[in-house]
C-alpha atoms as a PDB file:
ATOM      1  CA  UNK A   1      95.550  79.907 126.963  1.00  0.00           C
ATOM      2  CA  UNK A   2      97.631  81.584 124.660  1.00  0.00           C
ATOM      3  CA  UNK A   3      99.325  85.036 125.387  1.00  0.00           C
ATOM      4  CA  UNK A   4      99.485  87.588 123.606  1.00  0.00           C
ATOM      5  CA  UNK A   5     103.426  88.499 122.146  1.00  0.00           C
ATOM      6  CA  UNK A   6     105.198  91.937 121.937  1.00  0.00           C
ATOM      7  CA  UNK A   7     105.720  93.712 118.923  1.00  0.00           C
ATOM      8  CA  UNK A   8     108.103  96.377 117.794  1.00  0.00           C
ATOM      9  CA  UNK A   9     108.948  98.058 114.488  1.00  0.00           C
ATOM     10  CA  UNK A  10     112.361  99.541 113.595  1.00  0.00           C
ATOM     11  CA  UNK A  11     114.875 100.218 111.265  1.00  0.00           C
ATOM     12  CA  UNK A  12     118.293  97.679 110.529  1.00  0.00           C
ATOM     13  CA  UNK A  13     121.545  99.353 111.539  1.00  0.00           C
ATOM     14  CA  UNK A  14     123.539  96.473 111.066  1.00  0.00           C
ATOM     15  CA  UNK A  15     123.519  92.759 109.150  1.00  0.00           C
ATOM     16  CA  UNK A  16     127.111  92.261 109.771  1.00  0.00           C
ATOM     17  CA  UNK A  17     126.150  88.864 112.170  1.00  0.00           C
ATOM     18  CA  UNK A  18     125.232  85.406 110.738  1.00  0.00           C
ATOM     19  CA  UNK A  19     121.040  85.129 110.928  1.00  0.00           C
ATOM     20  CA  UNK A  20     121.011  88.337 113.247  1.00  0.00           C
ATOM     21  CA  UNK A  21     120.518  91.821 112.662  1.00  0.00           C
ATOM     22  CA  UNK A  22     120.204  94.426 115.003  1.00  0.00           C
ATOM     23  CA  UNK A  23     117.351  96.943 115.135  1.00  0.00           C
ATOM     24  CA  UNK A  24     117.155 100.560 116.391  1.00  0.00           C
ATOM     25  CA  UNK A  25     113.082 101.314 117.638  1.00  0.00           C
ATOM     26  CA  UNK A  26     113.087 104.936 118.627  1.00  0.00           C
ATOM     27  CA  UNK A  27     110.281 105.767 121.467  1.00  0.00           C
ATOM     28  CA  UNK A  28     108.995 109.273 121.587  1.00  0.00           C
ATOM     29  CA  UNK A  29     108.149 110.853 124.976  1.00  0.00           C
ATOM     30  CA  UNK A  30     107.224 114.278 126.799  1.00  0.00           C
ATOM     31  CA  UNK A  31     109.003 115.633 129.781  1.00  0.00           C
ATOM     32  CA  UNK A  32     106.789 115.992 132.212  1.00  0.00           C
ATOM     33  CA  UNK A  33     107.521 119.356 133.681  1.00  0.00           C
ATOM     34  CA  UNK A  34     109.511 121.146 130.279  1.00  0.00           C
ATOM     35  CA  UNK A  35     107.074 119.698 127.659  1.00  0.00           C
ATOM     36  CA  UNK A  36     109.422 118.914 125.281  1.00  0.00           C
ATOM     37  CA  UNK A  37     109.981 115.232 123.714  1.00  0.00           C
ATOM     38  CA  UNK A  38     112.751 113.654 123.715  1.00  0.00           C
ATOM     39  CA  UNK A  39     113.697 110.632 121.623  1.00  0.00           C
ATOM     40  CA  UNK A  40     115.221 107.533 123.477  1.00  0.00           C
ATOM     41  CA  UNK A  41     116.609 104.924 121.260  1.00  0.00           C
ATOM     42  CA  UNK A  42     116.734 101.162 121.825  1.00  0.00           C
ATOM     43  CA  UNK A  43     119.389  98.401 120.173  1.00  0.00           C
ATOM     44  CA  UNK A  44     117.836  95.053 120.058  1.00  0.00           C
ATOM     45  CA  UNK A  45     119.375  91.748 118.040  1.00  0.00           C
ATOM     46  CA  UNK A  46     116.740  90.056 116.501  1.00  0.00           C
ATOM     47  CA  UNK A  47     116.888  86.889 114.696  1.00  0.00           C
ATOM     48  CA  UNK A  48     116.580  86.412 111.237  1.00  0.00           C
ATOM     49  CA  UNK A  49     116.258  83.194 109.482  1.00  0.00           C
ATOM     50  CA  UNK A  50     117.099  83.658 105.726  1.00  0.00           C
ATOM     51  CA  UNK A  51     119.321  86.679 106.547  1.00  0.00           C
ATOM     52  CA  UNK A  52     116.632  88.117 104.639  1.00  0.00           C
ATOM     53  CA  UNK A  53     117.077  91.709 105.837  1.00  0.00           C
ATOM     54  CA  UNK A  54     119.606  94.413 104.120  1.00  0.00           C
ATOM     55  CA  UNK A  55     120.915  97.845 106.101  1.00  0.00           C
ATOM     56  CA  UNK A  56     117.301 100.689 106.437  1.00  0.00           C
ATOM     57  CA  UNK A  57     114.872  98.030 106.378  1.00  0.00           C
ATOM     58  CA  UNK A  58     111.445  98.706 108.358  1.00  0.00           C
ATOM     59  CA  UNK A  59     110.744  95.295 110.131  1.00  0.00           C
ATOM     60  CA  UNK A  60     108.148  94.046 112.621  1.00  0.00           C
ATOM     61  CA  UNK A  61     109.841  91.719 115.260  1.00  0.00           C
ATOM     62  CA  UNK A  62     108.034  89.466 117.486  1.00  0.00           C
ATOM     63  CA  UNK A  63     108.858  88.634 121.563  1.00  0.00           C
ATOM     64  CA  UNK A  64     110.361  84.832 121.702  1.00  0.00           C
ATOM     65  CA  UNK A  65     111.572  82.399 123.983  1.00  0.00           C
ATOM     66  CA  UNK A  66     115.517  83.573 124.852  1.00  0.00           C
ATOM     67  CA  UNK A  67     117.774  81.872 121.451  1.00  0.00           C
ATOM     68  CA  UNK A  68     121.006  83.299 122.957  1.00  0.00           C
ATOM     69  CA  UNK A  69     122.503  85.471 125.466  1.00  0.00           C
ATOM     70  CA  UNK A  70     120.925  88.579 123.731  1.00  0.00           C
ATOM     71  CA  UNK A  71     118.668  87.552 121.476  1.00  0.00           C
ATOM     72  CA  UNK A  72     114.743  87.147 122.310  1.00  0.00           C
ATOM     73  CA  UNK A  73     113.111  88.795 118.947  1.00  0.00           C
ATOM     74  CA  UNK A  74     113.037  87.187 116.039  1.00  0.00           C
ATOM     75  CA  UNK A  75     112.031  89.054 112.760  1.00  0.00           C
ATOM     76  CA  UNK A  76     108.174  88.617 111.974  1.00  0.00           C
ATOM     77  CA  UNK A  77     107.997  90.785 108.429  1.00  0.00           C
ATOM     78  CA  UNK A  78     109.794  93.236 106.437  1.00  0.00           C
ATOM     79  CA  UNK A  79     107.556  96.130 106.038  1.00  0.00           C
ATOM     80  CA  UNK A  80     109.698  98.217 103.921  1.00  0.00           C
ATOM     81  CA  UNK A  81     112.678  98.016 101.941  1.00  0.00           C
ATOM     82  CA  UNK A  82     115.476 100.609 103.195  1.00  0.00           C
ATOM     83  CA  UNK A  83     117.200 102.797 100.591  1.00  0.00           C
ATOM     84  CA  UNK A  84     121.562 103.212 101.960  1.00  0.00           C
ATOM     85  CA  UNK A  85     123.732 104.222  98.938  1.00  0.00           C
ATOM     86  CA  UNK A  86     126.891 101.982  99.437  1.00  0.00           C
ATOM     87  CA  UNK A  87     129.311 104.709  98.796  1.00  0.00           C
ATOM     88  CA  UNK A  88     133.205 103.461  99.112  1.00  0.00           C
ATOM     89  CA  UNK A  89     136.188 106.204 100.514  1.00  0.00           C
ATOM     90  CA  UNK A  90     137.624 106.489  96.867  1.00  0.00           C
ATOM     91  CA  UNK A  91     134.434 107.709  95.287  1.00  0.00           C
ATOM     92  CA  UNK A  92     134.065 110.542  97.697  1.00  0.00           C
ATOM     93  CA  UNK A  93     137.052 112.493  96.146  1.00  0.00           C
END
């Protein structure tokens, strides 16, 4: 029987681990007596193979088997590439 694994798409926030990135998937939900939504956000380290990801990337990670003491997604597709200027302190001024 096989089961059927969880899914999640998000955006990189950070690549600064070896073969781990971690993703930010924002959930969207109403208040139940004030109507209003309110956006919860949700770290998770997910495990990438090639270190193929770079920082705004959309990716679709899959639910795996535990791989460390945080990590139990690993990266199943990029979706899109993510567009961060790299701008240094000096160039500001």
């Amino acid at each position: 029987m096989e089961t059927k694994r969880k899914t999640r798409i998000g955006r990189v926030i950070s690549i600064k681990m070896d073969k781990t990135v971690v993703v930010a998937v924002e959930k969207l939900r109403h208040h139940r007596l004030y109507k209003k939504t309110i956006r919860g956000t949700v770290k998770y380290k997910v495990h990438d193979e090639n270190s193929a990801c770079s920082l705004g990337d959309r990716v679709r990670m899959v639910e795996t088997r535990p791989l460390s003491k945080y990590k139990r997604w690993r990266m199943a597709e990029i979706i899109t590439k993510g567009e961060v200027a790299e701008i240094q302190p000096k160039e500001i001024t």
